[in-house]
C-alpha atoms as a PDB file:
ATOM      1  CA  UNK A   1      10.583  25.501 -10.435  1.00  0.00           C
ATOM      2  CA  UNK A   2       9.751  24.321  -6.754  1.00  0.00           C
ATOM      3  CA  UNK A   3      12.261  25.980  -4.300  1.00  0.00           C
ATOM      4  CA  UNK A   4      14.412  23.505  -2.411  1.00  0.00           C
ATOM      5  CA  UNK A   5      13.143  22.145   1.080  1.00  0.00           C
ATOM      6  CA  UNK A   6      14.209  20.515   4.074  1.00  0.00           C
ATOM      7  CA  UNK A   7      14.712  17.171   5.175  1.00  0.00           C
ATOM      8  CA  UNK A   8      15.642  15.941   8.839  1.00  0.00           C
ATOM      9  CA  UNK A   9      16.111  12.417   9.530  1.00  0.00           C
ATOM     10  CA  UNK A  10      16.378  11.069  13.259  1.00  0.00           C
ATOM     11  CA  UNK A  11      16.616   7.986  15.448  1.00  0.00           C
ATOM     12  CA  UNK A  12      15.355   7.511  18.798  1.00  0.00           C
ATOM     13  CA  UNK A  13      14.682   4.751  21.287  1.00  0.00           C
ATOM     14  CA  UNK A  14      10.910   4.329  22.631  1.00  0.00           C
ATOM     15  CA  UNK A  15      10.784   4.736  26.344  1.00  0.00           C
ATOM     16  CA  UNK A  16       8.915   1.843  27.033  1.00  0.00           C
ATOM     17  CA  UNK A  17       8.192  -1.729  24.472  1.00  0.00           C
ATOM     18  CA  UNK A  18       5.705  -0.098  21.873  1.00  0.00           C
ATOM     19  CA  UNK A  19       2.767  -2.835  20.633  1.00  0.00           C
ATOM     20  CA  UNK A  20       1.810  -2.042  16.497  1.00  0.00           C
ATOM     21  CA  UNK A  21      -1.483  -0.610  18.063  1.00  0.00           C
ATOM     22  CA  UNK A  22       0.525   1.786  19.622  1.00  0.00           C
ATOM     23  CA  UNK A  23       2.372   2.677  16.339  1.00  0.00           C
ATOM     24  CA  UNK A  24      -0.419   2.815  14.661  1.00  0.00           C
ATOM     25  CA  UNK A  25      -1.990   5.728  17.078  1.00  0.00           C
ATOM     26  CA  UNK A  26       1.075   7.723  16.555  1.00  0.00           C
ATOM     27  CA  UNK A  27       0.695   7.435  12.976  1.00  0.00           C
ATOM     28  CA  UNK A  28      -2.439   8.403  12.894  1.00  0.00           C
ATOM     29  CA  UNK A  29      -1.900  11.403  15.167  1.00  0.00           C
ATOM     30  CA  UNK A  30       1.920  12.224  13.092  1.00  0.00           C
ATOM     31  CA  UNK A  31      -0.578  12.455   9.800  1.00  0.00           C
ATOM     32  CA  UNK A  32      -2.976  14.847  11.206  1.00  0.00           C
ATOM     33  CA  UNK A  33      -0.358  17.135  12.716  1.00  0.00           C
ATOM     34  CA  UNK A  34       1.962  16.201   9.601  1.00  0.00           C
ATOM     35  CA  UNK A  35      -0.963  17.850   7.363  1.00  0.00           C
ATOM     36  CA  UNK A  36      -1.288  20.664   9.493  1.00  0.00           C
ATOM     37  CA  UNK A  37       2.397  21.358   8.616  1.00  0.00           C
ATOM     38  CA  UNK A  38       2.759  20.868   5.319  1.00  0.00           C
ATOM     39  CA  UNK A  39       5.209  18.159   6.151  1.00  0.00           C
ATOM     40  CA  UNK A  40       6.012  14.555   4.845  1.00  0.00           C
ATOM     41  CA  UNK A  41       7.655  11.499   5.374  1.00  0.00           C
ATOM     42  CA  UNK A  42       8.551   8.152   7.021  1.00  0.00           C
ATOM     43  CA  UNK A  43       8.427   6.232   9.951  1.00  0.00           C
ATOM     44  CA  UNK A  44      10.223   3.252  10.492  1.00  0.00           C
ATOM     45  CA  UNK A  45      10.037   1.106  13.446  1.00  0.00           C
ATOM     46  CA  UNK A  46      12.516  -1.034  15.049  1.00  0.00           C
ATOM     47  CA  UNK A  47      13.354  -3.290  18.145  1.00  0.00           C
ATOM     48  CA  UNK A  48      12.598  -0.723  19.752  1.00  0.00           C
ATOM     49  CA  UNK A  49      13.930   2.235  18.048  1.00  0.00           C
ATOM     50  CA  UNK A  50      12.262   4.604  15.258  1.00  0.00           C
ATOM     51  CA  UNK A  51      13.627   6.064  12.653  1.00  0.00           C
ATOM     52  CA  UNK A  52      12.130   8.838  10.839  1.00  0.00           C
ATOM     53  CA  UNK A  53      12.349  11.173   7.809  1.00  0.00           C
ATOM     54  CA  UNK A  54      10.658  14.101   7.783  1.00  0.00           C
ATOM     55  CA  UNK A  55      10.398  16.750   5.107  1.00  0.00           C
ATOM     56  CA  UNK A  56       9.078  20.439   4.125  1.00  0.00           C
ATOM     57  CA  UNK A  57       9.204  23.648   5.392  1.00  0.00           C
ATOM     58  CA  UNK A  58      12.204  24.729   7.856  1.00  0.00           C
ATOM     59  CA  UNK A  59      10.246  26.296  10.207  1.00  0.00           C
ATOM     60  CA  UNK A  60       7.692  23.358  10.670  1.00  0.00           C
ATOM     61  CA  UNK A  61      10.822  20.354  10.641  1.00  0.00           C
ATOM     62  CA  UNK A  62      11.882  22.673  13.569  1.00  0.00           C
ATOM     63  CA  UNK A  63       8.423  22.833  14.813  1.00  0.00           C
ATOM     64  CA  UNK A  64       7.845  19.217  14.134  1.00  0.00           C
ATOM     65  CA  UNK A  65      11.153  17.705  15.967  1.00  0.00           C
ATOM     66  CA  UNK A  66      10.709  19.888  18.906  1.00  0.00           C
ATOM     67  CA  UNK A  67       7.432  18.223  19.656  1.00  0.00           C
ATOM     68  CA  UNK A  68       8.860  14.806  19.185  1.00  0.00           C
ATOM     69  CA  UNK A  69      12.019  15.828  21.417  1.00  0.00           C
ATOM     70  CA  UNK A  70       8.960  16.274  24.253  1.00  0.00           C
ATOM     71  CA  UNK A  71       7.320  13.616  23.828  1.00  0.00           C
ATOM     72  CA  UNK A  72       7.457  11.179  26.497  1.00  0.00           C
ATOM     73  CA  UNK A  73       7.282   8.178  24.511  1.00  0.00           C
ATOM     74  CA  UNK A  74      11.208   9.039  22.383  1.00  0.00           C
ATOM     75  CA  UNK A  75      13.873   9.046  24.179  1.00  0.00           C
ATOM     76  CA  UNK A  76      18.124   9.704  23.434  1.00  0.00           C
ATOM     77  CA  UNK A  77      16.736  11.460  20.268  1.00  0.00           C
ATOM     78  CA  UNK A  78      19.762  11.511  17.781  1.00  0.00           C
ATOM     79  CA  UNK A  79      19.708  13.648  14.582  1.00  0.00           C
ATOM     80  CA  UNK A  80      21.531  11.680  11.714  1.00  0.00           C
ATOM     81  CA  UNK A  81      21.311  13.986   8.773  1.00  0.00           C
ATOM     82  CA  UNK A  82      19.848  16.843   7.479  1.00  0.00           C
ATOM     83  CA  UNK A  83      19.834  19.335   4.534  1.00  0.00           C
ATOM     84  CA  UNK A  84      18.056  20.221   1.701  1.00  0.00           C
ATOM     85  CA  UNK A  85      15.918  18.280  -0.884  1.00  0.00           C
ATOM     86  CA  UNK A  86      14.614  19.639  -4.520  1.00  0.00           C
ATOM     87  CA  UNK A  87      11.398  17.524  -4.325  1.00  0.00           C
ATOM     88  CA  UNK A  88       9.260  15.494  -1.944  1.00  0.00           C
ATOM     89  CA  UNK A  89      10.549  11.711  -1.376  1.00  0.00           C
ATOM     90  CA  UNK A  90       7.839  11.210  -0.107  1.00  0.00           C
ATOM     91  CA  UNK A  91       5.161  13.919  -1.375  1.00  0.00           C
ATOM     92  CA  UNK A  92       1.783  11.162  -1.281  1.00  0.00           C
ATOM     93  CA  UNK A  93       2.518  10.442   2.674  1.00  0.00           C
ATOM     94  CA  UNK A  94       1.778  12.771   5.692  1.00  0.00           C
ATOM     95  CA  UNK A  95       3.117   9.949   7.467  1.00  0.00           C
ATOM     96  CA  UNK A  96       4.261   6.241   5.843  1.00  0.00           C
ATOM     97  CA  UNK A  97       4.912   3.911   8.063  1.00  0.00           C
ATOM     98  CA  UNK A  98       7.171   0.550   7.746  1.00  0.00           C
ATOM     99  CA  UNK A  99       7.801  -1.970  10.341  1.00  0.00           C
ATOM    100  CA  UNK A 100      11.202  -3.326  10.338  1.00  0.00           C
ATOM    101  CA  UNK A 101      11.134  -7.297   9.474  1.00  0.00           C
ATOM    102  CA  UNK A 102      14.220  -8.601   8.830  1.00  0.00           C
ATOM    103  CA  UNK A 103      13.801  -7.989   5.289  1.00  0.00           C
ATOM    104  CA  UNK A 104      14.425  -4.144   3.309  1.00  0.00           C
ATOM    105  CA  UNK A 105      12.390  -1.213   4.198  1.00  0.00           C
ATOM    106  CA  UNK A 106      12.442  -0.188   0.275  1.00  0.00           C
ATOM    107  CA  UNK A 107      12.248  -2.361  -2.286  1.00  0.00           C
ATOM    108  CA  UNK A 108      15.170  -1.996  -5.526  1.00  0.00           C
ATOM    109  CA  UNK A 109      13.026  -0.080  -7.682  1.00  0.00           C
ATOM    110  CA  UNK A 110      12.556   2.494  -4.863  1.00  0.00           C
ATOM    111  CA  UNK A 111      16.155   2.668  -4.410  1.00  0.00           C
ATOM    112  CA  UNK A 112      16.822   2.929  -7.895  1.00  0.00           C
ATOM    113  CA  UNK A 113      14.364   5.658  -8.473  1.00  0.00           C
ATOM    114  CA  UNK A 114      15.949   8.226  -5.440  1.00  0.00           C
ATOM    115  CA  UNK A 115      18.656  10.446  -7.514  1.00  0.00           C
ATOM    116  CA  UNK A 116      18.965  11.824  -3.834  1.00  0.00           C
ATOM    117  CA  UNK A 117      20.574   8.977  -1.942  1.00  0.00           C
ATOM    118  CA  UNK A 118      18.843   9.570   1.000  1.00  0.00           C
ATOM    119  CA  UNK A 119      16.662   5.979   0.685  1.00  0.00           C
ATOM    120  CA  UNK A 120      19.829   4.398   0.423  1.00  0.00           C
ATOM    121  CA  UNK A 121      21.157   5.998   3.681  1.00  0.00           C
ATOM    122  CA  UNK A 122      18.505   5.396   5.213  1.00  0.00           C
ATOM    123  CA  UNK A 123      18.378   1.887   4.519  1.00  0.00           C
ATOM    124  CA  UNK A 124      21.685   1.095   5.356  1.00  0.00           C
ATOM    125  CA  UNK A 125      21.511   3.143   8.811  1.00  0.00           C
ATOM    126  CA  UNK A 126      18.075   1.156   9.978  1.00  0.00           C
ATOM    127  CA  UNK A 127      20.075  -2.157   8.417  1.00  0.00           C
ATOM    128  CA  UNK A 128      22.401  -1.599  11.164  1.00  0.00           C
ATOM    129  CA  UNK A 129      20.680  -0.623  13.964  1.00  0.00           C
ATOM    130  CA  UNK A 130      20.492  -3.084  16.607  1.00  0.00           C
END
């Protein structure tokens, strides 16, 4: 049996308007590091604000959300939960990436799927960000 891990999920607001090309660079650079770390997850864009789930090791979460606490491009960096997980939500992505639309970051089956609960709070949390 695979020993529990850790999962930290955070909002912040981007210090200056982000374009998708911009996104897209730190995604690219989140799934090289992400690797590195042996950590997973999701990013989730909007109106200015990401939201992201990270999982894996404690000691690289740590690692992890220090670095984004210094980068320059986060600001007012808010944890909104954080505990312990008995498998990967998201074990095939170093980094996914959604941008917010309008419309439901997961789809029903996805929710439906997540014994955890965490998709669901996390859905309802970026559903009421403004």
């Amino acid at each position: 049996m695979m020993a529990s891990m850790n999962y930290l999920i955070y909002v912040s607001s981007a210090s200056k308007s982000m374009s998708e090309a911009e996104n897209q660079e730190i995604l690219a650079s989140s799934q090289i590091k992400n690797a590195r770390l042996q950590v997973t997850g999701l990013l989730v864009y909007r109106s200015g604000n990401f939201i992201q789930y990270i999982e894996g090791p404690q000691e690289s979460i740590n690692s992890l959300y220090q670095s984004i606490c210094k980068d320059s491009r986060h600001r007012d960096m808010t944890v909104i939960d954080e505990g312990t997980v008995n498998a990967r939500l998201f074990g095939d992505w170093q980094m996914g990436y959604r941008l917010y639309s309008g419309r439901p970051v997961f789809g029903e089956d996805e929710l439906a799927q997540d014994k955890t609960g965490i998709k669901k709070t996390l859905s309802e949390f970026i559903e009421k960000l403004r």
